[in-house]
C-alpha atoms as a PDB file:
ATOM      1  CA  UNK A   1       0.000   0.000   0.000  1.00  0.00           C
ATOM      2  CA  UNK A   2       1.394   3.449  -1.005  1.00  0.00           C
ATOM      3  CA  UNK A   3       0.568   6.536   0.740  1.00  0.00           C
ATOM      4  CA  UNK A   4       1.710   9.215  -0.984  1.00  0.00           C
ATOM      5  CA  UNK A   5       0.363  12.887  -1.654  1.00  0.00           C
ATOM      6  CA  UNK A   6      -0.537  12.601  -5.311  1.00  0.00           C
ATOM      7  CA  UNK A   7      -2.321   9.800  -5.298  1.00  0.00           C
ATOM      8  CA  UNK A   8      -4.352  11.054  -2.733  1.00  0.00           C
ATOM      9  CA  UNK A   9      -4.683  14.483  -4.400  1.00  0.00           C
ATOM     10  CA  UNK A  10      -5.717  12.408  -7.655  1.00  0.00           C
ATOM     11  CA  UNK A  11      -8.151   9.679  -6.131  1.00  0.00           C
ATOM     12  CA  UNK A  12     -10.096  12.492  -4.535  1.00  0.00           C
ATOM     13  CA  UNK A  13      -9.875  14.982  -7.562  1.00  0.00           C
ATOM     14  CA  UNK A  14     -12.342  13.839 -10.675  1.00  0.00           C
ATOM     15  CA  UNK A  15     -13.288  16.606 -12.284  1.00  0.00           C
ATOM     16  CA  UNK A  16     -16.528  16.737 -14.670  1.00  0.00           C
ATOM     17  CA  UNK A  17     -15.474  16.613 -18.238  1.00  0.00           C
ATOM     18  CA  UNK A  18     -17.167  19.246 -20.409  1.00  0.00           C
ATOM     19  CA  UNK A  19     -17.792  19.733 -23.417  1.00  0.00           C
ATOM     20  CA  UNK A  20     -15.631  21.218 -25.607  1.00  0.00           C
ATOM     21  CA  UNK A  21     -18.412  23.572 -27.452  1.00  0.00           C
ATOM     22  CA  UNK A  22     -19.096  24.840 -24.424  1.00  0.00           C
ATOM     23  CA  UNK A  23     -16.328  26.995 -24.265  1.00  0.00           C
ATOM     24  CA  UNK A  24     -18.003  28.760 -27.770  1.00  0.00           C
ATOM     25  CA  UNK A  25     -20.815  29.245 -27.006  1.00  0.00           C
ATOM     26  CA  UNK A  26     -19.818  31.036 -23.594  1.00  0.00           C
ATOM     27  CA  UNK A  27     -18.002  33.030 -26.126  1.00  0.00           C
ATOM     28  CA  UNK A  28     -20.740  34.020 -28.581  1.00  0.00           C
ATOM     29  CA  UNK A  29     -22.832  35.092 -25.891  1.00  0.00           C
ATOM     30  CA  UNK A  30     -19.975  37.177 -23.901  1.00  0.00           C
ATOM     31  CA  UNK A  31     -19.692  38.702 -27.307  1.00  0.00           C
ATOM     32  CA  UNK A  32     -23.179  39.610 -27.873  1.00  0.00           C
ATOM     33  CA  UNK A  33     -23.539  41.116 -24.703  1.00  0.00           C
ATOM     34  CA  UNK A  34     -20.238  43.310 -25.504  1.00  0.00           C
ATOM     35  CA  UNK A  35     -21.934  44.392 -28.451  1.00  0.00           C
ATOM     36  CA  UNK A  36     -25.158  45.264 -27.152  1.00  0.00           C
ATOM     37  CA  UNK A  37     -23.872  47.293 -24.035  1.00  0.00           C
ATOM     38  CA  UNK A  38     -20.626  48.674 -25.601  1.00  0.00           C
ATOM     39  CA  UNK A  39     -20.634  48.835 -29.553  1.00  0.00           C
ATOM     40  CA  UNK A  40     -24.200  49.788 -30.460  1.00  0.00           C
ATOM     41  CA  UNK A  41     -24.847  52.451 -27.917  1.00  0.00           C
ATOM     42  CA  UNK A  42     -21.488  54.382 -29.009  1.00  0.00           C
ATOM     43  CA  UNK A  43     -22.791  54.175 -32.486  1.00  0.00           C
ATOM     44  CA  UNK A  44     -26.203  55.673 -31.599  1.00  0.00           C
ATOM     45  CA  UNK A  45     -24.027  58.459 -29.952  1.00  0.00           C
ATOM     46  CA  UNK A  46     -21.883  59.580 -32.964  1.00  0.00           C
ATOM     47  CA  UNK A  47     -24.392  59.234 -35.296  1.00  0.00           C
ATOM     48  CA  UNK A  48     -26.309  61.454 -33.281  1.00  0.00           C
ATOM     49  CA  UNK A  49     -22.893  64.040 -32.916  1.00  0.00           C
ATOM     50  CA  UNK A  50     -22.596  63.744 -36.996  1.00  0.00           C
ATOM     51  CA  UNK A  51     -26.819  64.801 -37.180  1.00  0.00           C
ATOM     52  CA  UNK A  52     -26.140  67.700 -34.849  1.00  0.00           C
ATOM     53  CA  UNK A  53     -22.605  68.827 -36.626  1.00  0.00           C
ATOM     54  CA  UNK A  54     -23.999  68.498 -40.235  1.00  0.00           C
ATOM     55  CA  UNK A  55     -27.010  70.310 -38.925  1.00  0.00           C
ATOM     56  CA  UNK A  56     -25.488  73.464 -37.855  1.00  0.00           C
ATOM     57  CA  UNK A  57     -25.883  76.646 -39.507  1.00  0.00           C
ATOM     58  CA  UNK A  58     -25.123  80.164 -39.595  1.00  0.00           C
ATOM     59  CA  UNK A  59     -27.068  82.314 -36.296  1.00  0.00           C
ATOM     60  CA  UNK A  60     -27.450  79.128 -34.594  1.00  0.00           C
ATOM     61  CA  UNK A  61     -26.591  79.482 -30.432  1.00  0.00           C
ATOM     62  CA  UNK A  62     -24.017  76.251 -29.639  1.00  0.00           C
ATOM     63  CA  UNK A  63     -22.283  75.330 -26.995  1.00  0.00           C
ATOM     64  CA  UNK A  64     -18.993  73.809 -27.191  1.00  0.00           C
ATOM     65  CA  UNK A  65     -17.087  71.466 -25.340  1.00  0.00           C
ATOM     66  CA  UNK A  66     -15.000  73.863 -23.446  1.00  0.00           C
ATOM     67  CA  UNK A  67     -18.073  75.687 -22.377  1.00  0.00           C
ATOM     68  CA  UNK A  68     -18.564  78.727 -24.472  1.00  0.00           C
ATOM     69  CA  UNK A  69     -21.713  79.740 -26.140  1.00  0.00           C
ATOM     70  CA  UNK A  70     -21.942  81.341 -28.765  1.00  0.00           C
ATOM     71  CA  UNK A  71     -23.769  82.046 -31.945  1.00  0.00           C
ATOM     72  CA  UNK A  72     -22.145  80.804 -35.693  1.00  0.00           C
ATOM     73  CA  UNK A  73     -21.175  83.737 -37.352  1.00  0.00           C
ATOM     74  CA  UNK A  74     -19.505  82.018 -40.383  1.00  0.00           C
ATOM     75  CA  UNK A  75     -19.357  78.236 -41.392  1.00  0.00           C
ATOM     76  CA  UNK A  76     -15.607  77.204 -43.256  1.00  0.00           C
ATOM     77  CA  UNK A  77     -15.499  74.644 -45.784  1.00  0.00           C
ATOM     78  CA  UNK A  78     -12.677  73.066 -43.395  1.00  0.00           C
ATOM     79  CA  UNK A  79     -14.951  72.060 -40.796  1.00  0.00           C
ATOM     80  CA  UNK A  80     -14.104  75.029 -38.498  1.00  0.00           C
ATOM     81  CA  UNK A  81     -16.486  77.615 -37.523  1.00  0.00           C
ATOM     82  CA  UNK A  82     -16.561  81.016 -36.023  1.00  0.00           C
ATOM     83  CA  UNK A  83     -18.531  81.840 -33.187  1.00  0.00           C
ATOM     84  CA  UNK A  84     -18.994  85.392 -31.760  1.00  0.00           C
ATOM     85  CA  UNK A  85     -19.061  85.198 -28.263  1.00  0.00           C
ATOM     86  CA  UNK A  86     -20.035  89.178 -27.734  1.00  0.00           C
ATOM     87  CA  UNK A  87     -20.447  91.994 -29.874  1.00  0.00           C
ATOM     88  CA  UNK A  88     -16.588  92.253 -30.179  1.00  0.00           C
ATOM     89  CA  UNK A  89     -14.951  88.536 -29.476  1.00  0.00           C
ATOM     90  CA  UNK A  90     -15.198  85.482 -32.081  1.00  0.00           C
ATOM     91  CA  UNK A  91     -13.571  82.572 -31.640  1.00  0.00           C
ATOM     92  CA  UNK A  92     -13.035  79.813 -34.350  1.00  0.00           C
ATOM     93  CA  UNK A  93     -13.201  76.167 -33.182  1.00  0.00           C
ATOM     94  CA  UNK A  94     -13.431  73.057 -34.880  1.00  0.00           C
ATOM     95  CA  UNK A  95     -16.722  71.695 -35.685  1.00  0.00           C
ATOM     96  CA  UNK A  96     -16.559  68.696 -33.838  1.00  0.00           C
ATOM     97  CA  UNK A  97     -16.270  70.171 -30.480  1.00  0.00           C
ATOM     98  CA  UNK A  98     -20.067  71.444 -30.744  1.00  0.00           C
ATOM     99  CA  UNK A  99     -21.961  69.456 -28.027  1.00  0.00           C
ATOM    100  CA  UNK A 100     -25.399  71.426 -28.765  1.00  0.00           C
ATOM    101  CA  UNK A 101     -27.451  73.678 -30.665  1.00  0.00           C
ATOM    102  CA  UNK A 102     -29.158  75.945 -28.292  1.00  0.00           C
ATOM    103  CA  UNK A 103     -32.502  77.373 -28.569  1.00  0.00           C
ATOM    104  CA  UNK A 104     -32.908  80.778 -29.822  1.00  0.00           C
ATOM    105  CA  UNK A 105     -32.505  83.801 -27.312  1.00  0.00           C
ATOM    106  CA  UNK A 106     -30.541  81.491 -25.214  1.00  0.00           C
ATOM    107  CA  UNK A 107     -27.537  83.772 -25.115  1.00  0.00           C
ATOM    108  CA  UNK A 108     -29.689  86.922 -24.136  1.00  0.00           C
ATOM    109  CA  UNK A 109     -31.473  85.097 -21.353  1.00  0.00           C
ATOM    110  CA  UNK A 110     -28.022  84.417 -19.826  1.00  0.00           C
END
């Protein structure tokens, strides 16, 4: 009779074998659930963002990313735009950084 530690460790060890498509399917569904949650919301998101920057126009009120409002005094071919901050400051800025067009009278009220 032998006593020793890895027979004992292996006699009271049996692990369930599973199946090997197991493993894929746990997979598929990990990756459906990373598209759902991740992927498809951040699409809904910029093509929302590409709506609002294609839909700007001159005298809209925006707000940018930084925090300034403004209204679009001139539109670039370039994707930049200038927006007049007060009767004697404009600023130019990228398109992109518009997070939304304001309603009108906006600036006024502020």
């Amino acid at each position: 009779m032998s006593f020793s530690v890895s027979e004992a460790i292996a006699a009271t060890s049996t692990m369930p074998q599973s199946s090997p498509y197991s493993l894929v399917v746990m997979l598929v569904i990990f990756g459906i659930i990373f598209y759902f949650m991740i992927f498809r919301p951040q699409q809904k998101r910029a093509n929302t963002h590409k709506k609002l920057i294609n839909s700007i126009s001159k005298g809209d009120e925006v707000l940018t990313t930084g925090g300034l409002v403004g209204r679009v005094v001139k539109i670039t071919d370039i994707d930049y735009i200038s927006i007049a901050i007060n009767n004697t400051n404009e600023v130019i800025i990228k398109r992109d950084f518009v997070v939304a067009i304001l309603p009108k009278g906006t600036i006024k009220a502020l």
